[in-house]
Each structure stands twice: as C-alpha cells, then as structure tokens.
C-alpha atoms as a PDB file:
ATOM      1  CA  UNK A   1     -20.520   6.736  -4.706  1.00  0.00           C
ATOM      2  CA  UNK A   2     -20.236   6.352  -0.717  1.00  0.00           C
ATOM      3  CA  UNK A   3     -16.435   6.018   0.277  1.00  0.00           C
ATOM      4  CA  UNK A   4     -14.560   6.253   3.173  1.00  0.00           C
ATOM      5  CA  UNK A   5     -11.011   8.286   3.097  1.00  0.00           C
ATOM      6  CA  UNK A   6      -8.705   6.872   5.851  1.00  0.00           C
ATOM      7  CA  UNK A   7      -5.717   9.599   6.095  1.00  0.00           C
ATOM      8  CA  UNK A   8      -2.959   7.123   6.642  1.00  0.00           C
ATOM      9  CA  UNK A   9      -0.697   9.130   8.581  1.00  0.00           C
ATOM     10  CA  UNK A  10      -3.600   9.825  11.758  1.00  0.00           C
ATOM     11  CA  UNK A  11      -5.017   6.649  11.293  1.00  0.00           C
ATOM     12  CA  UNK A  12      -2.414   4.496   9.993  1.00  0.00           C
ATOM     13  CA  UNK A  13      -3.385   0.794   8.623  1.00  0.00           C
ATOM     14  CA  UNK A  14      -2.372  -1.636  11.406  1.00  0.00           C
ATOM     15  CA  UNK A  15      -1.128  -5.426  10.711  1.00  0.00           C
ATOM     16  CA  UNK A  16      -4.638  -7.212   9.877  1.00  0.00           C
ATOM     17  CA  UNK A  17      -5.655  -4.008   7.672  1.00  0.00           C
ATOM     18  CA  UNK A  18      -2.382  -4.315   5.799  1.00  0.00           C
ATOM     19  CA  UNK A  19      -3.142  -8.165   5.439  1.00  0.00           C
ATOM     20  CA  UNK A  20      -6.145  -7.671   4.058  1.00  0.00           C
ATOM     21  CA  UNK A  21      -5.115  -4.952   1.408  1.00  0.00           C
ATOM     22  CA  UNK A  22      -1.851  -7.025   0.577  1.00  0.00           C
ATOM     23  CA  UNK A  23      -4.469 -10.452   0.225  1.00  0.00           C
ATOM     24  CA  UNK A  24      -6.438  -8.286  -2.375  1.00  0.00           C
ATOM     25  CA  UNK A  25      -4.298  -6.603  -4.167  1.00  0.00           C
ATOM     26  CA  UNK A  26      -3.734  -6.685  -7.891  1.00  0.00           C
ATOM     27  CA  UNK A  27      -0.549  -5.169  -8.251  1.00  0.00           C
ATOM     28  CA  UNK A  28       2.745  -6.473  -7.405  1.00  0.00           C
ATOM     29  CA  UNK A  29       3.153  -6.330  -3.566  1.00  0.00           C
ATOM     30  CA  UNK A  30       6.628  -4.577  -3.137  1.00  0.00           C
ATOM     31  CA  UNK A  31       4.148  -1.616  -5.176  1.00  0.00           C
ATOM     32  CA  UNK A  32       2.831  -0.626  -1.909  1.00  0.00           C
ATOM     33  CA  UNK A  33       6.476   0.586  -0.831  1.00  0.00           C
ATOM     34  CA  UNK A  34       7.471   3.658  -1.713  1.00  0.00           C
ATOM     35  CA  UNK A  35      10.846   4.256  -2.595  1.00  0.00           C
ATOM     36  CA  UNK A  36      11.383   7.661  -1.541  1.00  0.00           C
ATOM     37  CA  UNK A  37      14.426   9.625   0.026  1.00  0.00           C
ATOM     38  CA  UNK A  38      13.463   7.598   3.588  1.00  0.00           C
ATOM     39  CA  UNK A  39      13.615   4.284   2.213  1.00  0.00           C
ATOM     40  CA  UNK A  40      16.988   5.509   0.867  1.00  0.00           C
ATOM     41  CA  UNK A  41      18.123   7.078   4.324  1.00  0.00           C
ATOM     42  CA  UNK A  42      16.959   3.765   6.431  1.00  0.00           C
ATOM     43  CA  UNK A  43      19.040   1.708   3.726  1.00  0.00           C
ATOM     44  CA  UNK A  44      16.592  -0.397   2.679  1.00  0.00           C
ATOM     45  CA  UNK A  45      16.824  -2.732  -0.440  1.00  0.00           C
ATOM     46  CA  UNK A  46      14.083  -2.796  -2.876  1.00  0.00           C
ATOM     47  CA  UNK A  47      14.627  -6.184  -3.860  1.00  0.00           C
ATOM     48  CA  UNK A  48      14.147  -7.822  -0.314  1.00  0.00           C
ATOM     49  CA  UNK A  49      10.189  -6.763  -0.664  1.00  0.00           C
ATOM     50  CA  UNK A  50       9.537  -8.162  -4.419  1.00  0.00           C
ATOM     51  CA  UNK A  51       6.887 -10.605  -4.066  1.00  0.00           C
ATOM     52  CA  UNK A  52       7.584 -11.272  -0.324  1.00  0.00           C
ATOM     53  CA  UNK A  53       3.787  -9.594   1.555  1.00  0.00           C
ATOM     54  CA  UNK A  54       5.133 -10.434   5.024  1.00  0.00           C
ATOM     55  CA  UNK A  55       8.370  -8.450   4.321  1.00  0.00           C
ATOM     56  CA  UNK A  56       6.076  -5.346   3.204  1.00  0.00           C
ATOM     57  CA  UNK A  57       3.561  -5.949   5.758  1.00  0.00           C
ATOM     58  CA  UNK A  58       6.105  -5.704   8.456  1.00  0.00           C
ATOM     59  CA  UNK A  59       8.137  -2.605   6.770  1.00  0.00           C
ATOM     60  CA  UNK A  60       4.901  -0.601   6.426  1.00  0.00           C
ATOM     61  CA  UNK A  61       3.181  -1.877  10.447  1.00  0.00           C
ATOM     62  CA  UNK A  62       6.491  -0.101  11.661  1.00  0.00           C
ATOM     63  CA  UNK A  63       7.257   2.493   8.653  1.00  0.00           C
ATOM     64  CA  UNK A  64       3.796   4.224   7.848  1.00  0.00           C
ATOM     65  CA  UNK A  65       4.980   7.226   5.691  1.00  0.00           C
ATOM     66  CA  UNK A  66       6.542   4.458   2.728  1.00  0.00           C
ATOM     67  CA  UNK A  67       3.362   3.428   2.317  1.00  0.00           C
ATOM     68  CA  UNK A  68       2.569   4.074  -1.308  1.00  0.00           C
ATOM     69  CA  UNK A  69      -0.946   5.954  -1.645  1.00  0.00           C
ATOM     70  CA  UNK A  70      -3.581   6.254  -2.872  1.00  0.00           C
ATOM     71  CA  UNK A  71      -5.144   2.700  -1.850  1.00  0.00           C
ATOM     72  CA  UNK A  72      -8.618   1.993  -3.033  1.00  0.00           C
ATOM     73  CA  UNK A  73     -10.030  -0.619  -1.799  1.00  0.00           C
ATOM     74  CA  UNK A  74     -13.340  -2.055  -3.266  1.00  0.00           C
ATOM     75  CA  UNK A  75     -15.062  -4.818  -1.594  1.00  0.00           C
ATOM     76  CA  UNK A  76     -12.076  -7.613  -1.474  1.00  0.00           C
ATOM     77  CA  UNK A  77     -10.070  -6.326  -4.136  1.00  0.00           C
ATOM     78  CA  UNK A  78      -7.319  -3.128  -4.038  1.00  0.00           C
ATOM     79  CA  UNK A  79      -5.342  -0.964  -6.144  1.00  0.00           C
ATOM     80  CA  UNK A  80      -2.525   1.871  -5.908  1.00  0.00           C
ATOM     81  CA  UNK A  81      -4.172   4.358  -7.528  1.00  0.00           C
ATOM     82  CA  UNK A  82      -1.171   5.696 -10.057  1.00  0.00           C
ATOM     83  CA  UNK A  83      -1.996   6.883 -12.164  1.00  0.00           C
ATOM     84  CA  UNK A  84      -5.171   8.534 -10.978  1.00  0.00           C
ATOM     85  CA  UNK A  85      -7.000   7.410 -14.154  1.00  0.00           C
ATOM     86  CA  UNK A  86      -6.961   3.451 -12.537  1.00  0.00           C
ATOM     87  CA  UNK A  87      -9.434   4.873  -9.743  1.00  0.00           C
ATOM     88  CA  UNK A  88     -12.252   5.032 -11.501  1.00  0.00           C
ATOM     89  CA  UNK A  89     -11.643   2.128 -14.003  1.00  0.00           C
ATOM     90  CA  UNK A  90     -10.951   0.095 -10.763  1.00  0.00           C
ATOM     91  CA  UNK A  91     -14.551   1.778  -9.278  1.00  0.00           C
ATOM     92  CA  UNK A  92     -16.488   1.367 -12.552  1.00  0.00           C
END
C-alpha cells in the first residue's frame, strides 16, 4: 500500500495539519498528548486537554516531541497507532 512517513520531529505537523488530524480522529483528543517525563517537567495537567482539541492543538504547534505517535492517517479519518495491531485494522 503507498504511504507517506512524515518524521515528526524534521517535519513537524504545523497548526492546519494538527486541525485536520484532531477533526478526524477517532480516539479521544487529549490521546494525542503524551504524558511523558516532559509533560511532567513543563508541569502540565492532563486534565486541561480532555476533550478540549484547541488546548492540544496549541500544546503540540509549540511542544512537538509530546506528540503521541504513530499517527495514521487514512483519507479523512486518523488513529494513534497503540497498539501496533490497530494499524492495519485501521488500513484494512
């Protein structure tokens, strides 16, 4: 199957990209954060992104490495592909 792989950190998703994975996505928005050691050492609060795509959308345009991976994205739908096995049930 033709796919393009986008490594996040050179090319980083910028605001509209982020809209349009946040507008298709079929799990829970504040899923795209990752809530890693950074998130811990900037202070952030978990609960401030659950079900709020602006707040995530803004974390992620000025935090890139929190951004939870991997993204497939399918047409105008998208998944966080975790566990791996929801890739290619998502691509089937």
């Amino acid at each position: 199957m033709d796919h393009d792989v986008v490594l996040y950190m050179k090319e980083p998703p910028d605001r509209a990209a982020l809209e349009k994975i946040v507008a298709g996505l079929e799990d829970p928005v504040e899923d795209l954060v990752r809530k890693d050691s950074k998130f811990k050492k900037l202070e952030l609060n978990a609960d401030d992104y659950v079900g709020n795509p602006e707040a995530v959308i803004d974390l992620l345009s000025e935090q890139k490495a929190l951004l939870q991976r991997p993204i497939v994205v399918r047409g105008k739908k998208a998944i966080i592909g975790r566990p791996k096995d929801r890739i290619a049930d998502f691509l089937a």
